[in-house]
PDB file of N, CA and C in Angstrom:
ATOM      1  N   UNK A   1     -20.476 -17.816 138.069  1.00  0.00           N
ATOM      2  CA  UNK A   1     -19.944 -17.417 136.795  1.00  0.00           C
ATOM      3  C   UNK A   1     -19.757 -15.901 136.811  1.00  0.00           C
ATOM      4  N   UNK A   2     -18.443 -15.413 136.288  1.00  0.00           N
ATOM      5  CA  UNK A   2     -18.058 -14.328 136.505  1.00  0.00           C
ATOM      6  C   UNK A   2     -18.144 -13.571 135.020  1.00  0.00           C
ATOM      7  N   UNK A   3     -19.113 -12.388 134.704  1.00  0.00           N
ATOM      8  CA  UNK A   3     -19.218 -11.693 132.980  1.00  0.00           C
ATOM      9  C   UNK A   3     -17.637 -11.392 132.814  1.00  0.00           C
ATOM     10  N   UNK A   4     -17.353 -11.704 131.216  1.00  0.00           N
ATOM     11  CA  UNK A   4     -16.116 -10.554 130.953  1.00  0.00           C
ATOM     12  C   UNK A   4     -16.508  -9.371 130.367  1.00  0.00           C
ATOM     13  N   UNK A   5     -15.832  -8.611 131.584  1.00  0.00           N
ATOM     14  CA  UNK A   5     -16.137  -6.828 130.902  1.00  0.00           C
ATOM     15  C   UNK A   5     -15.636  -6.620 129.266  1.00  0.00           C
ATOM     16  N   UNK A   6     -17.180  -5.597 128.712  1.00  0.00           N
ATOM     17  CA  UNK A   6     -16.420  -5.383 127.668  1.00  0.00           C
ATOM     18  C   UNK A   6     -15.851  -4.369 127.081  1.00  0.00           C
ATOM     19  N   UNK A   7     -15.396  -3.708 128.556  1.00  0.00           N
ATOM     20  CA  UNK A   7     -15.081  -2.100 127.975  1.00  0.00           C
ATOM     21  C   UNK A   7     -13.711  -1.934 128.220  1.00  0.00           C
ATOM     22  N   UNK A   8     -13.634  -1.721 127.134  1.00  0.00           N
ATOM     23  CA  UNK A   8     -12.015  -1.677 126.506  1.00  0.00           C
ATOM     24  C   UNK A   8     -10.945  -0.448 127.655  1.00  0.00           C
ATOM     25  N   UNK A   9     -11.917   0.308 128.375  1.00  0.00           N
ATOM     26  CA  UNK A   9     -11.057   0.994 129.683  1.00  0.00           C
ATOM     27  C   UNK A   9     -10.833   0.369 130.617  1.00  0.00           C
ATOM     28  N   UNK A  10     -11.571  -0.715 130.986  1.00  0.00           N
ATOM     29  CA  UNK A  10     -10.743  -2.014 132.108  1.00  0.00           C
ATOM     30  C   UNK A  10      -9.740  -2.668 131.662  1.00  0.00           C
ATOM     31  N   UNK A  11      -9.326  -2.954 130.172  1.00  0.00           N
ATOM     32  CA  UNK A  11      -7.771  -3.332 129.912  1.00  0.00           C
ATOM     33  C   UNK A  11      -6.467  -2.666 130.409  1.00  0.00           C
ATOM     34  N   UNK A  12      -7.160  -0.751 130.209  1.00  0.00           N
ATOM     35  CA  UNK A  12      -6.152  -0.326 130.788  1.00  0.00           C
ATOM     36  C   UNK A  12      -5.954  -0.163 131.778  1.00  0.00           C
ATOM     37  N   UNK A  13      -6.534  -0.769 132.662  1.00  0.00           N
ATOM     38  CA  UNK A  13      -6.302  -0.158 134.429  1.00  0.00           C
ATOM     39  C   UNK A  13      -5.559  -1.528 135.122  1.00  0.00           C
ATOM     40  N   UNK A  14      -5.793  -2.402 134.104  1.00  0.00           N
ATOM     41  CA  UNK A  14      -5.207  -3.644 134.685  1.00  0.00           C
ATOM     42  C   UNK A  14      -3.615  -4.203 133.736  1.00  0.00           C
ATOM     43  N   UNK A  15      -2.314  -3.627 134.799  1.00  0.00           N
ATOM     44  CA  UNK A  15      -0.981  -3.798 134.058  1.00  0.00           C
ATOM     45  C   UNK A  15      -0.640  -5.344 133.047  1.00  0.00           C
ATOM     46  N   UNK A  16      -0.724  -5.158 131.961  1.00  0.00           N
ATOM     47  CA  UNK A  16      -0.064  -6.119 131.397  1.00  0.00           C
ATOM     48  C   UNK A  16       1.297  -6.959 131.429  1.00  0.00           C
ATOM     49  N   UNK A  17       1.401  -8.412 131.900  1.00  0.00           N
ATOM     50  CA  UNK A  17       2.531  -8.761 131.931  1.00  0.00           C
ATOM     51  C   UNK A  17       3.549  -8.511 130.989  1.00  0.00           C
ATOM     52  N   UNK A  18       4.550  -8.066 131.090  1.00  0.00           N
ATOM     53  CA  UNK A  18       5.913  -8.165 130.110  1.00  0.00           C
ATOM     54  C   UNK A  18       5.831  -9.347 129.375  1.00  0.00           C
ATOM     55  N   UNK A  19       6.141  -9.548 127.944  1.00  0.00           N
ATOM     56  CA  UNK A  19       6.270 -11.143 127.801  1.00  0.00           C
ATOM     57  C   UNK A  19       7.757 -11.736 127.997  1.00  0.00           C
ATOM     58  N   UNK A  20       7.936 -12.944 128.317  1.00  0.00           N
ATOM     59  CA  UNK A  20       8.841 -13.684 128.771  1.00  0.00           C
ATOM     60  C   UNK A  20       9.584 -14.079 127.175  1.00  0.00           C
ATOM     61  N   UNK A  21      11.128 -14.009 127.141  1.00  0.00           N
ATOM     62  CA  UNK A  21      11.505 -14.695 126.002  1.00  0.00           C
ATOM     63  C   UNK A  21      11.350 -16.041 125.783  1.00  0.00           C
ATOM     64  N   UNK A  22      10.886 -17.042 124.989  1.00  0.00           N
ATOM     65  CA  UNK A  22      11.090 -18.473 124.802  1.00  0.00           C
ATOM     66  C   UNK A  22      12.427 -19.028 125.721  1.00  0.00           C
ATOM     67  N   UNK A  23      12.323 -19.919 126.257  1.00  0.00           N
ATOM     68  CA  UNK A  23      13.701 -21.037 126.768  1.00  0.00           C
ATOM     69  C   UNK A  23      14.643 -21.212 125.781  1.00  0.00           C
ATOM     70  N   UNK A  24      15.580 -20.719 125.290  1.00  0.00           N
ATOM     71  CA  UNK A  24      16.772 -21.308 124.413  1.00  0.00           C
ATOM     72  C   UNK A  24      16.307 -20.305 122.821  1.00  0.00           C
ATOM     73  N   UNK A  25      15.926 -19.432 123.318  1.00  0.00           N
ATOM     74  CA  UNK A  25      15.654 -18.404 121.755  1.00  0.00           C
ATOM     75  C   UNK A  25      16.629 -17.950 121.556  1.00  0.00           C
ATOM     76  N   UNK A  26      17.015 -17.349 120.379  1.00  0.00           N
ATOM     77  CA  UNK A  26      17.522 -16.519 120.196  1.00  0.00           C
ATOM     78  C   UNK A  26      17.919 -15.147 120.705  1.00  0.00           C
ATOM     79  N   UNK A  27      19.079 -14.411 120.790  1.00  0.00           N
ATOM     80  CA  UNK A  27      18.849 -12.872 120.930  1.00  0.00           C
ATOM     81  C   UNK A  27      17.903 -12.071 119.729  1.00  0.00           C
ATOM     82  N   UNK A  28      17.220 -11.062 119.678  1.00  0.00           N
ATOM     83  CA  UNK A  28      16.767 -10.557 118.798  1.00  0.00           C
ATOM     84  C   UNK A  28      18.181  -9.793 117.915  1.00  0.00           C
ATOM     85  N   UNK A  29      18.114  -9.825 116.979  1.00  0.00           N
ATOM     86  CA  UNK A  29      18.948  -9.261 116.411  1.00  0.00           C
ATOM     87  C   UNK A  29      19.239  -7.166 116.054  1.00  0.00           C
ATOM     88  N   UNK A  30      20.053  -6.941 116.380  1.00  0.00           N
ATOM     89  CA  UNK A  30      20.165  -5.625 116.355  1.00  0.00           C
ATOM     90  C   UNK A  30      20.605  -5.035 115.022  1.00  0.00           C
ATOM     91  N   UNK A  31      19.174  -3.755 114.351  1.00  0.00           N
ATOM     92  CA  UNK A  31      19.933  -3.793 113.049  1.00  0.00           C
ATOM     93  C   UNK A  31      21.331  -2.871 113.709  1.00  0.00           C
ATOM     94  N   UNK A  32      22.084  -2.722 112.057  1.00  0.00           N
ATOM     95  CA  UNK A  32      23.407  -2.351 112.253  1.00  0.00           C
ATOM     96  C   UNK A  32      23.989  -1.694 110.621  1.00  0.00           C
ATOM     97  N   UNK A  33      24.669  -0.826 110.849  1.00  0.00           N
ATOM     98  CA  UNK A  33      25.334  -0.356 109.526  1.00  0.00           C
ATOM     99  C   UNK A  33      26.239  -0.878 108.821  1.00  0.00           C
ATOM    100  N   UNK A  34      26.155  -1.838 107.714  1.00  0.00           N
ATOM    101  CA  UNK A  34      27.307  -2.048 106.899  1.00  0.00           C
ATOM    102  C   UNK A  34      27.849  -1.752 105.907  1.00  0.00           C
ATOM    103  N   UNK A  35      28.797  -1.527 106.371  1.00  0.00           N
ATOM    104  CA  UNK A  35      29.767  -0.878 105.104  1.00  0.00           C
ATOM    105  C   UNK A  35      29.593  -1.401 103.997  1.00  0.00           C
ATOM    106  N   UNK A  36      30.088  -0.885 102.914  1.00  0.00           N
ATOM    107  CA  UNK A  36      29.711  -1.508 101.747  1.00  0.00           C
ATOM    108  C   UNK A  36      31.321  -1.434 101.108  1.00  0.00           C
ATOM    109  N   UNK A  37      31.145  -2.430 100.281  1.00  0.00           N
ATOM    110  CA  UNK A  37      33.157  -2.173  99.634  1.00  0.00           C
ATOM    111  C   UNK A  37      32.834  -1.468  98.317  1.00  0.00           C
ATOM    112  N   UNK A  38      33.367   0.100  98.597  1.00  0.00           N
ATOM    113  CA  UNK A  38      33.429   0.733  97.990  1.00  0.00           C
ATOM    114  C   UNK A  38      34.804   1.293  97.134  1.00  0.00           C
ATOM    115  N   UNK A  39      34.451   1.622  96.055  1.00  0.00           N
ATOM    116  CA  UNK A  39      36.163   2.623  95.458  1.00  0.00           C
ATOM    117  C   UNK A  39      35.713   4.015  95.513  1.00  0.00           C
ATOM    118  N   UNK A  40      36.911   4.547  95.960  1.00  0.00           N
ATOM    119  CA  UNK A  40      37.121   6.343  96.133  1.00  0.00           C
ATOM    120  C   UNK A  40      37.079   6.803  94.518  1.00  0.00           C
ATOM    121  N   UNK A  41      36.410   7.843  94.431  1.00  0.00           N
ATOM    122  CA  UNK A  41      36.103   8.865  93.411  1.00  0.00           C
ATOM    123  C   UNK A  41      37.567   9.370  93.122  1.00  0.00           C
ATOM    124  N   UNK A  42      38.074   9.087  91.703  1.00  0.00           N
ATOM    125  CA  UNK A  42      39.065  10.303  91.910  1.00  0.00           C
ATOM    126  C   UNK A  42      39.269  11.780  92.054  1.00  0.00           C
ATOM    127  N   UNK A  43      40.275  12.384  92.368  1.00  0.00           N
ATOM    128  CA  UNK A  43      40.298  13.858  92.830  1.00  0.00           C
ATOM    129  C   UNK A  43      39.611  14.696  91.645  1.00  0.00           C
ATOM    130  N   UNK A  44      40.014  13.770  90.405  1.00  0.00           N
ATOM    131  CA  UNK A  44      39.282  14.785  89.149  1.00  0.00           C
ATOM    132  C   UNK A  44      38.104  14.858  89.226  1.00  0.00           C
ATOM    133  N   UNK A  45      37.236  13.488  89.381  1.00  0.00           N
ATOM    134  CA  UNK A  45      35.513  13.706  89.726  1.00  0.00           C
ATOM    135  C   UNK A  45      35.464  14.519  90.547  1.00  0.00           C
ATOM    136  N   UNK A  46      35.458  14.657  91.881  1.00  0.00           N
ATOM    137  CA  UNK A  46      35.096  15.723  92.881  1.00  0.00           C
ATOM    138  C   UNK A  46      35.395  17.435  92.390  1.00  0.00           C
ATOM    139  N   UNK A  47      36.826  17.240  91.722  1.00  0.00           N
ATOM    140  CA  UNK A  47      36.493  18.713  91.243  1.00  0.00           C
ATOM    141  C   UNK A  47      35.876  18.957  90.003  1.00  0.00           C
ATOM    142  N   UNK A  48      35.331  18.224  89.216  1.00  0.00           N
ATOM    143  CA  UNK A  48      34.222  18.199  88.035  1.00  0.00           C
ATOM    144  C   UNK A  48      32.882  18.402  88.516  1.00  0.00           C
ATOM    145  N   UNK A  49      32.545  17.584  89.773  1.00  0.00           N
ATOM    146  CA  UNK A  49      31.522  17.965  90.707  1.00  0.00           C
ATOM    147  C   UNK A  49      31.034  19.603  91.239  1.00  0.00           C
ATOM    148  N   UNK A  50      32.716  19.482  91.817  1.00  0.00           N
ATOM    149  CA  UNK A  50      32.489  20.908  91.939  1.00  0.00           C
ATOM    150  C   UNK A  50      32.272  22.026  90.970  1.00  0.00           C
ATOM    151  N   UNK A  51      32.649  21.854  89.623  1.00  0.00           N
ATOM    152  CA  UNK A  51      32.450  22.794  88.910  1.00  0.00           C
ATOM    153  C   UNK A  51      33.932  23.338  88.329  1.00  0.00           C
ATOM    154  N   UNK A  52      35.006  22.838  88.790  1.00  0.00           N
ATOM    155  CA  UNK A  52      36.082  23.116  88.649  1.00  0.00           C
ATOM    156  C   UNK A  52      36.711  23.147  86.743  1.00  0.00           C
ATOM    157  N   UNK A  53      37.724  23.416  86.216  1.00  0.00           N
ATOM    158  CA  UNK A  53      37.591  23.037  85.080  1.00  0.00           C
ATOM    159  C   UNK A  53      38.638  22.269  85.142  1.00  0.00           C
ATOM    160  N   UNK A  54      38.368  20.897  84.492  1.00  0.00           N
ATOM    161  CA  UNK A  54      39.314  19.416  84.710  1.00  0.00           C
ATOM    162  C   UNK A  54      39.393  19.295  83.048  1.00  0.00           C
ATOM    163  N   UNK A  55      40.294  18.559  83.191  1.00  0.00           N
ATOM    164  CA  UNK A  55      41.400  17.672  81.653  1.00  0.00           C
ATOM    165  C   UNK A  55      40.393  16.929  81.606  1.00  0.00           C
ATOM    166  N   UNK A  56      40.237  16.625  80.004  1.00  0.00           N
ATOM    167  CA  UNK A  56      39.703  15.342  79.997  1.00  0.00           C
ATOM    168  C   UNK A  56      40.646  14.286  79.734  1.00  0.00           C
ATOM    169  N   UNK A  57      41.703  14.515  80.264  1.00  0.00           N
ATOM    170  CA  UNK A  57      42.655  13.558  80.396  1.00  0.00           C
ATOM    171  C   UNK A  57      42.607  12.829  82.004  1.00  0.00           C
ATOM    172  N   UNK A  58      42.473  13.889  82.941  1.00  0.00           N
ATOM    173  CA  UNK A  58      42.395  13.322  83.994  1.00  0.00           C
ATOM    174  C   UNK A  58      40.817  12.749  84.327  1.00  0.00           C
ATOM    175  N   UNK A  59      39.945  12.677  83.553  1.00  0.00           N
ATOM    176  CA  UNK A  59      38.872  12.188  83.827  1.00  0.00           C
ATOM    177  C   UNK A  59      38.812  10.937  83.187  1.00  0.00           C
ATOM    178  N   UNK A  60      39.438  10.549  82.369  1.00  0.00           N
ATOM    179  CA  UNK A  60      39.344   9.353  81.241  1.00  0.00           C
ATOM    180  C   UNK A  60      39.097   7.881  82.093  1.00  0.00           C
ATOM    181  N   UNK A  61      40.012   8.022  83.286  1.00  0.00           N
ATOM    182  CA  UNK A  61      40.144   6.611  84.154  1.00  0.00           C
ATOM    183  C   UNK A  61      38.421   6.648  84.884  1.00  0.00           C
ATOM    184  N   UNK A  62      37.651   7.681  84.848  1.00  0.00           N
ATOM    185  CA  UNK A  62      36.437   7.386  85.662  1.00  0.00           C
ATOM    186  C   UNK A  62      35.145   7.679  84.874  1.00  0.00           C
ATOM    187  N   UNK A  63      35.086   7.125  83.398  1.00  0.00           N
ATOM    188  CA  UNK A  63      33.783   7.218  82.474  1.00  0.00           C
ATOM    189  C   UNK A  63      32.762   6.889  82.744  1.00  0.00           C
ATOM    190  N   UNK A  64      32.851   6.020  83.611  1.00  0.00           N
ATOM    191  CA  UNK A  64      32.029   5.188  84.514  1.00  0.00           C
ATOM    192  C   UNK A  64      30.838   6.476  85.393  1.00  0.00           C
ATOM    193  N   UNK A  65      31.861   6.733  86.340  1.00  0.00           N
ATOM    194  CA  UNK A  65      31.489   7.778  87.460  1.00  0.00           C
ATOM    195  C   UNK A  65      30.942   8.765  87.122  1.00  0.00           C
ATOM    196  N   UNK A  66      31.593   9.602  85.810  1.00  0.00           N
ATOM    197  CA  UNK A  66      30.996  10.907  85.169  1.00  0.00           C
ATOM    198  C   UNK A  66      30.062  10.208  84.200  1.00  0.00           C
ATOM    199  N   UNK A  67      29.548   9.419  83.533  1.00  0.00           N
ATOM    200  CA  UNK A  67      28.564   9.143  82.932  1.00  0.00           C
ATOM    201  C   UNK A  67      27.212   9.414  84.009  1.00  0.00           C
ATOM    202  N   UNK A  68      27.515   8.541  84.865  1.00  0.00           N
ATOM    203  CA  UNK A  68      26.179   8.495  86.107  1.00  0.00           C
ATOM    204  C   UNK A  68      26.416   9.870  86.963  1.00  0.00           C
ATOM    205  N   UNK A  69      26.889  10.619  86.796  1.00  0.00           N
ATOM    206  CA  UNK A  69      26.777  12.231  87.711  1.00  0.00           C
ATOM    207  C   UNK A  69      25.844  13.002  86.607  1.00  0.00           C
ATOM    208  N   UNK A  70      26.634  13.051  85.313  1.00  0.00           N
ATOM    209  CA  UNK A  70      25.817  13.680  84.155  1.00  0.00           C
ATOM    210  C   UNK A  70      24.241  13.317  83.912  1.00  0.00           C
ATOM    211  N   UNK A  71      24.365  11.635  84.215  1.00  0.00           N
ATOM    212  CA  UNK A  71      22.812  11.075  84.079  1.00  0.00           C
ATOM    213  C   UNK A  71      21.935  11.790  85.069  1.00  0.00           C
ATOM    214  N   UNK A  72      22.634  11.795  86.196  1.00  0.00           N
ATOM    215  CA  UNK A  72      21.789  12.494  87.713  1.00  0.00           C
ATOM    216  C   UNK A  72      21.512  13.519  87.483  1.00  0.00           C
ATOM    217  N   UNK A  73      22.781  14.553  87.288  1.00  0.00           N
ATOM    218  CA  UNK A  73      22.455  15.842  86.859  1.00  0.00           C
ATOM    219  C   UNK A  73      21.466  16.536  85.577  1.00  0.00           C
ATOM    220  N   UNK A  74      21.528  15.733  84.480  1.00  0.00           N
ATOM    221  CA  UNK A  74      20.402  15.908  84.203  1.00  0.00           C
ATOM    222  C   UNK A  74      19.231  15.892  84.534  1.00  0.00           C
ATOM    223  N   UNK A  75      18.907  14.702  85.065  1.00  0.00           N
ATOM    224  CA  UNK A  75      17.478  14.558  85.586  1.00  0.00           C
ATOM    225  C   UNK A  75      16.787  15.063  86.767  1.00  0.00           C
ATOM    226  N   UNK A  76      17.873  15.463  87.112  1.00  0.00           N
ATOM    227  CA  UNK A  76      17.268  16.446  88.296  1.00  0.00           C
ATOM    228  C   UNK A  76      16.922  17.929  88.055  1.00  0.00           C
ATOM    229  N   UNK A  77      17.928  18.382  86.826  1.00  0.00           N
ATOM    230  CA  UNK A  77      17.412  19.572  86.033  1.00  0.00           C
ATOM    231  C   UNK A  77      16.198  19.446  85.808  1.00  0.00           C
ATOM    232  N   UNK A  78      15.636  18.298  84.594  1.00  0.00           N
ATOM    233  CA  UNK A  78      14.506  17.971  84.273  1.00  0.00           C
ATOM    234  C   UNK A  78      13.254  18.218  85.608  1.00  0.00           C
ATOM    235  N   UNK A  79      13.572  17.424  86.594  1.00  0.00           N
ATOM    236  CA  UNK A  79      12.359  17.402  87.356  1.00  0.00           C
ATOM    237  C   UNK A  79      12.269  18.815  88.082  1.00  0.00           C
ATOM    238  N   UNK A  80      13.593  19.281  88.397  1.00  0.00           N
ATOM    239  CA  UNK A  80      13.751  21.355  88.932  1.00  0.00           C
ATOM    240  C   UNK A  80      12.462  21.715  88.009  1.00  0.00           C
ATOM    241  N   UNK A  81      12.277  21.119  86.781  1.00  0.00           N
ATOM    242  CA  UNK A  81      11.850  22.183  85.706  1.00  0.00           C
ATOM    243  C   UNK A  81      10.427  21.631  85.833  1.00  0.00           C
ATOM    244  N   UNK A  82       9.985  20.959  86.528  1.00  0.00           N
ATOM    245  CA  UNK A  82       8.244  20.314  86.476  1.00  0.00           C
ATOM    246  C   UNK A  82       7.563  21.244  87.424  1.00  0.00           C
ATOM    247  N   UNK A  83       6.140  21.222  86.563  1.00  0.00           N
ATOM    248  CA  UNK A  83       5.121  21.912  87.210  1.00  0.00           C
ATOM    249  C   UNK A  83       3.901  20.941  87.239  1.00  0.00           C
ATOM    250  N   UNK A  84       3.120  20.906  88.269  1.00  0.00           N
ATOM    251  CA  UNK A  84       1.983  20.702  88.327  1.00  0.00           C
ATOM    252  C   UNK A  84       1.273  20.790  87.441  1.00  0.00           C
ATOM    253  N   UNK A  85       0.543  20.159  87.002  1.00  0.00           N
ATOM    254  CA  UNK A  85      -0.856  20.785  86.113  1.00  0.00           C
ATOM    255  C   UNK A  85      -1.473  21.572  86.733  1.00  0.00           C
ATOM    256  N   UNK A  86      -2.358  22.184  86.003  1.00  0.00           N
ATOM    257  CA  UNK A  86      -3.135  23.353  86.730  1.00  0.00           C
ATOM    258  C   UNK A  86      -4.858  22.769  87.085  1.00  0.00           C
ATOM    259  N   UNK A  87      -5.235  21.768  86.585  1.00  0.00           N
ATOM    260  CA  UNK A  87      -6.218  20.988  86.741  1.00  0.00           C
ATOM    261  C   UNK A  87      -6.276  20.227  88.165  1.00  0.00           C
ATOM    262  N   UNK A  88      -4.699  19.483  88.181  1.00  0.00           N
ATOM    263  CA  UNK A  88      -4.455  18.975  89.792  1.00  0.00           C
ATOM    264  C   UNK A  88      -4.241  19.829  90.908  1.00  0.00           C
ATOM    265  N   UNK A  89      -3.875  20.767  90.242  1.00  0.00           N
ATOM    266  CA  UNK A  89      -3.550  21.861  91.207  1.00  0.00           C
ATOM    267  C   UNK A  89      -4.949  22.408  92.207  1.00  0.00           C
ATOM    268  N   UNK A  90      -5.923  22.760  90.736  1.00  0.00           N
ATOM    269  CA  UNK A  90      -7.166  22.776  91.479  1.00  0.00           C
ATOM    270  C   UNK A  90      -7.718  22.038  92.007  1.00  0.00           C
ATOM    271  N   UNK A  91      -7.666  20.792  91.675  1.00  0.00           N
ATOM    272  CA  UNK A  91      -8.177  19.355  92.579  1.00  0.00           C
ATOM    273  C   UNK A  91      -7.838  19.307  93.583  1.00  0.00           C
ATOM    274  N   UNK A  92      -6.449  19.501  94.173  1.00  0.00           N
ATOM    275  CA  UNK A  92      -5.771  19.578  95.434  1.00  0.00           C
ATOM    276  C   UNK A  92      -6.442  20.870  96.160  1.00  0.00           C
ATOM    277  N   UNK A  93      -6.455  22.015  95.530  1.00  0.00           N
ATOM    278  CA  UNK A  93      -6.885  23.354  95.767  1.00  0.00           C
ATOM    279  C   UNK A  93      -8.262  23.038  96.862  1.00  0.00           C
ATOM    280  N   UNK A  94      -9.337  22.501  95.827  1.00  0.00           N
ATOM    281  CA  UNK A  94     -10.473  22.134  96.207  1.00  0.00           C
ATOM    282  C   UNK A  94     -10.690  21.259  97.557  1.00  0.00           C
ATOM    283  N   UNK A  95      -9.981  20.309  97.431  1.00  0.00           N
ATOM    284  CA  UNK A  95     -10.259  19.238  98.667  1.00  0.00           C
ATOM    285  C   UNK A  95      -9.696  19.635 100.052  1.00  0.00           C
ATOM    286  N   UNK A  96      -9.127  20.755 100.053  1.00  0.00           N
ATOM    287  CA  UNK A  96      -8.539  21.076 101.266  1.00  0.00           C
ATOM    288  C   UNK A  96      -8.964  22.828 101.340  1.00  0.00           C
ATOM    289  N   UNK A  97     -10.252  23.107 100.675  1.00  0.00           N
ATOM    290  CA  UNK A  97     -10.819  23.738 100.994  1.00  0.00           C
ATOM    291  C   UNK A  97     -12.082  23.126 101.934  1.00  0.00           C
ATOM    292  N   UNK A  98     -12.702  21.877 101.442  1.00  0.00           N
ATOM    293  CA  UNK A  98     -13.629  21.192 102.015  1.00  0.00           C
ATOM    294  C   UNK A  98     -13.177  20.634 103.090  1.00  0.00           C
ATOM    295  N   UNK A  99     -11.638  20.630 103.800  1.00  0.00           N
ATOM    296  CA  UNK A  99     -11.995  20.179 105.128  1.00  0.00           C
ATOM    297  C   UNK A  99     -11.571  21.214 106.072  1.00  0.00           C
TER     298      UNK A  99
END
């Protein structure tokens, strides 16, 4: 009767077989990028984006689009404008003084 070693440095000295695919498996599948069916922004959004000064005539066809830029843009103002507490601040302060 032969002991099995139990030291986990004889696993590594001894090469592990590759595993074999199943008989009749599948290929693994490769992820991949898909497009999504999208519609183009009109030229007026992009230059409203930019800052440009647009008609609100030529924006009328995309209420849609400038509703949700304005929504974004706000809220990203909002969070620009957040601070920490000063309580967490010290909590954080503290614990990475102790290590």
């Amino acid at each position: 009767m032969m002991p099995d070693s139990l030291d986990p440095r004889d696993a590594a000295r001894e090469p592990t077989p590759e595993p074999r695919p199943a008989v009749g498996a599948e290929p693994a599948a490769a992820d991949r990028e898909v497009p999504l069916a999208a519609e183009e922004l009109p030229p007026a959004v992009h230059a409203y984006l930019d800052g440009d000064k647009v008609a609100d005539a030529a924006l009328s066809g995309a209420e849609r689009e400038l509703e949700l830029w304005k929504r974004i843009s706000a809220e990203t103002g909002r969070r620009r404008r957040m601070m920490t507490p000063a309580h967490v601040q010290a909590q954080i302060l503290a614990k990475l003084a102790d290590d």
